[in-house]
PDB file of N, CA and C in Angstrom:
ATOM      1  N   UNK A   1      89.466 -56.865  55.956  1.00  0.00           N
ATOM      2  CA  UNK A   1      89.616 -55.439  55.893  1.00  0.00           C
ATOM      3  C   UNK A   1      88.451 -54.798  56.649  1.00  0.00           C
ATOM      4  N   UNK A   2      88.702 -53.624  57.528  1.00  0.00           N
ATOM      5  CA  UNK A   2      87.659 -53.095  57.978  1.00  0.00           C
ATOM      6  C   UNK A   2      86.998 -51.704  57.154  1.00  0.00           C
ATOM      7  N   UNK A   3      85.906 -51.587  57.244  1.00  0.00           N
ATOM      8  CA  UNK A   3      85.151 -50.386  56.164  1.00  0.00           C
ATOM      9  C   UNK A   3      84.605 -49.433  57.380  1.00  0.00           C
ATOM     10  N   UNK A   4      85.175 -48.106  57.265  1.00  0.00           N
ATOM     11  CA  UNK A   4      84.537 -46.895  57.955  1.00  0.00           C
ATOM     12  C   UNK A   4      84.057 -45.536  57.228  1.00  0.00           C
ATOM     13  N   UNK A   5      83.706 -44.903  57.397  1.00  0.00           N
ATOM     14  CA  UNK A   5      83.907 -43.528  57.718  1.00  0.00           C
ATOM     15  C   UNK A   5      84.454 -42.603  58.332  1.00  0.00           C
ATOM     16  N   UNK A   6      84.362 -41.205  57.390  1.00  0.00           N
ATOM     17  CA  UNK A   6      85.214 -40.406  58.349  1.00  0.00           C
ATOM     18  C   UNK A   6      84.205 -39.381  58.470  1.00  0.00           C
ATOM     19  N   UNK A   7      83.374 -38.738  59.622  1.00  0.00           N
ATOM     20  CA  UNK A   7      82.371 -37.922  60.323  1.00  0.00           C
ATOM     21  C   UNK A   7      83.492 -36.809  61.252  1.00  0.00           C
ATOM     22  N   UNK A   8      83.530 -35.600  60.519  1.00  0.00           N
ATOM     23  CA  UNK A   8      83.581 -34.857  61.005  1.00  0.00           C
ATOM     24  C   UNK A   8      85.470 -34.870  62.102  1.00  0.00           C
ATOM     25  N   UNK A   9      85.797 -35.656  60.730  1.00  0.00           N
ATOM     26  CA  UNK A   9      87.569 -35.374  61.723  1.00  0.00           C
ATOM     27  C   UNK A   9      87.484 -36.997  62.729  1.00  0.00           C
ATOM     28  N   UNK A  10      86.197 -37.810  62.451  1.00  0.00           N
ATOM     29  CA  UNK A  10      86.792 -38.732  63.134  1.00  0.00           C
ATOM     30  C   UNK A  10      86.013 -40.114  62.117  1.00  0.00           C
ATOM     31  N   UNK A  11      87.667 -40.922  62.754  1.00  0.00           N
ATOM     32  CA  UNK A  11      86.995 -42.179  62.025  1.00  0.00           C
ATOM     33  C   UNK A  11      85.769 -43.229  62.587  1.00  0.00           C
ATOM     34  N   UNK A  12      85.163 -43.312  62.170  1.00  0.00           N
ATOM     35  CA  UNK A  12      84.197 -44.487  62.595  1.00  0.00           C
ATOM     36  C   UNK A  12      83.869 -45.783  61.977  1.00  0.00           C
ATOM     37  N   UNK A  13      83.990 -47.060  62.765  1.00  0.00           N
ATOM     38  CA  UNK A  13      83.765 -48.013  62.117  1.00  0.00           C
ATOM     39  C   UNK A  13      82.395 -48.817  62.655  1.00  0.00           C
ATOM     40  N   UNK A  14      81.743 -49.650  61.843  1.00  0.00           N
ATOM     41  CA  UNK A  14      80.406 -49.947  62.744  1.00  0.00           C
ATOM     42  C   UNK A  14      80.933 -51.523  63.178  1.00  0.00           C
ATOM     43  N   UNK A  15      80.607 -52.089  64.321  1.00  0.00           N
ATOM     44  CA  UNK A  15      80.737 -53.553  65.042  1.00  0.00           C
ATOM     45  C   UNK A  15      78.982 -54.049  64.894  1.00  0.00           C
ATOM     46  N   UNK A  16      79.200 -55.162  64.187  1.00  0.00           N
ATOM     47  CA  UNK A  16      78.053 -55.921  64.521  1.00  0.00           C
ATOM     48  C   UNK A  16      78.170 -57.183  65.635  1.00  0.00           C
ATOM     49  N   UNK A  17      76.777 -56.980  66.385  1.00  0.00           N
ATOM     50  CA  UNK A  17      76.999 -57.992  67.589  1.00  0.00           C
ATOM     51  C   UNK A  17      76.226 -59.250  67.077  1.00  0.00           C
ATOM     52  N   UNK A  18      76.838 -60.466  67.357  1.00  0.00           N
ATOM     53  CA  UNK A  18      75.586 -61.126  66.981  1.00  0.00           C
ATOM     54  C   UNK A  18      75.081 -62.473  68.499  1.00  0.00           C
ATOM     55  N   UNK A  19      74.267 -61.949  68.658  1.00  0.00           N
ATOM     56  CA  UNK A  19      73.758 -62.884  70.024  1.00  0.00           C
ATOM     57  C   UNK A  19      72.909 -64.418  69.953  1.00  0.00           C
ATOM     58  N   UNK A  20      73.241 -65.503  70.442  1.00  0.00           N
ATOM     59  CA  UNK A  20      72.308 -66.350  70.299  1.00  0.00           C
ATOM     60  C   UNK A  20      71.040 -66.524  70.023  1.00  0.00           C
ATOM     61  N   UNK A  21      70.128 -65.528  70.950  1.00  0.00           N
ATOM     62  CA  UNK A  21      68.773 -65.601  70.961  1.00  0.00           C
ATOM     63  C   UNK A  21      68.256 -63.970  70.393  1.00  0.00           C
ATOM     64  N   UNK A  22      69.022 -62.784  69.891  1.00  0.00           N
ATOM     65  CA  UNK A  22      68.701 -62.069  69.526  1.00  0.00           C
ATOM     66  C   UNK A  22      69.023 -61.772  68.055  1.00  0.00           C
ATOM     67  N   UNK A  23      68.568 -60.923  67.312  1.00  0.00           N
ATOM     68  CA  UNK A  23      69.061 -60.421  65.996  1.00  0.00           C
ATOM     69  C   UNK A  23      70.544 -59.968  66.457  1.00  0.00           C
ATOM     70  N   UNK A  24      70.841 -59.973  65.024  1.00  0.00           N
ATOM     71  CA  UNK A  24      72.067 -59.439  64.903  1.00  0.00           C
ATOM     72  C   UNK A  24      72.044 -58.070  65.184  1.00  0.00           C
ATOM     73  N   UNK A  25      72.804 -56.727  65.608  1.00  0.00           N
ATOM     74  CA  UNK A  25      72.916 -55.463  65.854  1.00  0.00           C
ATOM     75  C   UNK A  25      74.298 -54.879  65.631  1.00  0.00           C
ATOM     76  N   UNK A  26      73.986 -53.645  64.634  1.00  0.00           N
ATOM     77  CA  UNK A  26      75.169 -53.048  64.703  1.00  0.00           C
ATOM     78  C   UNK A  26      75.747 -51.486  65.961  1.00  0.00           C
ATOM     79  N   UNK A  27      76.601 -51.565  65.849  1.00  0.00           N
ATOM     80  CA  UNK A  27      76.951 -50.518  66.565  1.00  0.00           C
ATOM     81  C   UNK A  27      78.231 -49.654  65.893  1.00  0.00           C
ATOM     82  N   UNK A  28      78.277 -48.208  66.060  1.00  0.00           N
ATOM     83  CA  UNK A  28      79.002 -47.332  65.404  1.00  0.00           C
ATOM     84  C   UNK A  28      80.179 -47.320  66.479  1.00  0.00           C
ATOM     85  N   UNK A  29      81.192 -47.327  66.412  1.00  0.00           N
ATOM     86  CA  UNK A  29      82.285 -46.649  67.109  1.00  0.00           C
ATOM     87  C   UNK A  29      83.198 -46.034  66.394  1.00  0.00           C
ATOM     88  N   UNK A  30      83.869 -44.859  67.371  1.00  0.00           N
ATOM     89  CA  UNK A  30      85.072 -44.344  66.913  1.00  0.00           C
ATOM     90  C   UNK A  30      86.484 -44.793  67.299  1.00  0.00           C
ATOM     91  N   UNK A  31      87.300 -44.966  66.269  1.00  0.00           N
ATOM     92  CA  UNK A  31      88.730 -45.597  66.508  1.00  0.00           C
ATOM     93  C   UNK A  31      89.452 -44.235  67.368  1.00  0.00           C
ATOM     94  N   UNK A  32      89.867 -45.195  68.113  1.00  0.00           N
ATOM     95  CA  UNK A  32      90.982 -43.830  69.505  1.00  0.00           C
ATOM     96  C   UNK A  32      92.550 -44.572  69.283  1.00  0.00           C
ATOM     97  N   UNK A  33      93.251 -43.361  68.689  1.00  0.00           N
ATOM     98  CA  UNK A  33      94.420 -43.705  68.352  1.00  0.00           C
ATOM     99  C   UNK A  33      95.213 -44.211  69.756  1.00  0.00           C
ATOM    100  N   UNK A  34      94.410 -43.458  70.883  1.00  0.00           N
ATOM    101  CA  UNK A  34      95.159 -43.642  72.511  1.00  0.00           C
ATOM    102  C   UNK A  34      94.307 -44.727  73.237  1.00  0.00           C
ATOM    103  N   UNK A  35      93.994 -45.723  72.420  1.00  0.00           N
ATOM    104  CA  UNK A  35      93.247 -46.721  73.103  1.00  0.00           C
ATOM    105  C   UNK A  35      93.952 -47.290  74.235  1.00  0.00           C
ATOM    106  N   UNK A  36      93.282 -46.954  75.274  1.00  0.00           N
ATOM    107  CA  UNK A  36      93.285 -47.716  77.080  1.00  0.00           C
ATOM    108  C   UNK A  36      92.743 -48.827  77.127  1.00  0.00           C
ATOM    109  N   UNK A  37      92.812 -49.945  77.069  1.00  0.00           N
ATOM    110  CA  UNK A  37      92.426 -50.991  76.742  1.00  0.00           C
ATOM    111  C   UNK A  37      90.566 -51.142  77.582  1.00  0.00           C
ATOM    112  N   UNK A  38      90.004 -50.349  77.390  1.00  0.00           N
ATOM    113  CA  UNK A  38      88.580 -50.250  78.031  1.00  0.00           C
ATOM    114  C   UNK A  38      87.519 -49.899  77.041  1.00  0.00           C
ATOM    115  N   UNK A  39      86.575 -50.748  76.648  1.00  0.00           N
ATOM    116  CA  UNK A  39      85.664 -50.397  75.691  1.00  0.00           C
ATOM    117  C   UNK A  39      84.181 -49.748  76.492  1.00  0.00           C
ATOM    118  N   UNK A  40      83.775 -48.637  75.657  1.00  0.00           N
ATOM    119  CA  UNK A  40      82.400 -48.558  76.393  1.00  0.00           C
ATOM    120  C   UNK A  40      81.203 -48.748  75.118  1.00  0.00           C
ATOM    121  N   UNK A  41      80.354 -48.869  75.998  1.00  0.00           N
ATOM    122  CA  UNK A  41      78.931 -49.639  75.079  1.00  0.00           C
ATOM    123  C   UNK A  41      77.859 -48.668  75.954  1.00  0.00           C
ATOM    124  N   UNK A  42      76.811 -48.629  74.982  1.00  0.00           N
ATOM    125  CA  UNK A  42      75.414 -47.462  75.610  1.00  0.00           C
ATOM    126  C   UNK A  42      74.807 -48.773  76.111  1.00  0.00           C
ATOM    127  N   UNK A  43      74.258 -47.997  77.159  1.00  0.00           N
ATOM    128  CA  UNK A  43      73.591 -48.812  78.115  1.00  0.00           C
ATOM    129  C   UNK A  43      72.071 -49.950  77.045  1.00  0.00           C
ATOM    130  N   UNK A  44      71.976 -49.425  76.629  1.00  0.00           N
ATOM    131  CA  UNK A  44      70.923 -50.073  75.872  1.00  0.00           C
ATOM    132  C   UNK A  44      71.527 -52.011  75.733  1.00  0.00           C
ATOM    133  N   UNK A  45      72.725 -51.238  74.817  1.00  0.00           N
ATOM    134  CA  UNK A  45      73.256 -52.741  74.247  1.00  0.00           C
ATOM    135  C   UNK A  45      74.062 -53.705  75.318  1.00  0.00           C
ATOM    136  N   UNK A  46      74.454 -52.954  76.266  1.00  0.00           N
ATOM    137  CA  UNK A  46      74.725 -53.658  77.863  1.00  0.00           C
ATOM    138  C   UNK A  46      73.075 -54.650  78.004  1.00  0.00           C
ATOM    139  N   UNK A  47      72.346 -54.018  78.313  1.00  0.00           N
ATOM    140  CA  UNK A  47      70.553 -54.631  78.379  1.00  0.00           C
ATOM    141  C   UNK A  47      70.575 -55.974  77.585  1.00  0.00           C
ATOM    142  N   UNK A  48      70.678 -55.401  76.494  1.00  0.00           N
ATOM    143  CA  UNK A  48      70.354 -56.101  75.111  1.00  0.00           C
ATOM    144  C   UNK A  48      71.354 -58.009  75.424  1.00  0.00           C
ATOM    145  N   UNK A  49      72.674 -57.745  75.975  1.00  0.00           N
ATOM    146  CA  UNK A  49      73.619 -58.368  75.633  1.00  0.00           C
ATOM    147  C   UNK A  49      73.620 -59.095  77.195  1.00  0.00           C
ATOM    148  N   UNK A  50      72.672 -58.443  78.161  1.00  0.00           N
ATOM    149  CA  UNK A  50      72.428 -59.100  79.525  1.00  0.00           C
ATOM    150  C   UNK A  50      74.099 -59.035  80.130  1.00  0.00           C
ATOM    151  N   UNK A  51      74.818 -58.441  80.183  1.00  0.00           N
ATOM    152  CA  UNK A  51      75.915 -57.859  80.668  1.00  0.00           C
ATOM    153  C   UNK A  51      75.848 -57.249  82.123  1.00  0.00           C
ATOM    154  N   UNK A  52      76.687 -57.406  83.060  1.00  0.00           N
ATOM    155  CA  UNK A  52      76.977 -56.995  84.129  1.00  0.00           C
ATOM    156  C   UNK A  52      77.285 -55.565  84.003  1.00  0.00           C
ATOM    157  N   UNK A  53      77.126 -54.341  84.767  1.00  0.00           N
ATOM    158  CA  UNK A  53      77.444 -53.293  84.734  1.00  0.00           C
ATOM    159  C   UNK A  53      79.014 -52.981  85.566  1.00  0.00           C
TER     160      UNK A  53
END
């Protein structure tokens, strides 16, 4: 089961990442009923996750 919130008219659920050599990290997102199959991430956790831009 997934656990969110609801902020202001929208739902949010948090994703935790968990990386080999780093701590675990969560991240907040909002569910998009019109999901385009394209996720975006703040540049930070792109860094964090050594990801291609």
């Amino acid at each position: 089961m997934i656990y969110g919130r609801l902020i202001d008219g929208l739902a949010i659920v948090p994703v935790t990442f968990r990386l080999p050599t780093q701590p675990d990290f969560s991240l907040d997102f909002i569910i998009d009923t019109g999901f385009n199959d394209h996720l975006t991430l703040p540049p930070q956790a792109v860094s964090v996750m050594n990801l291609p831009l």
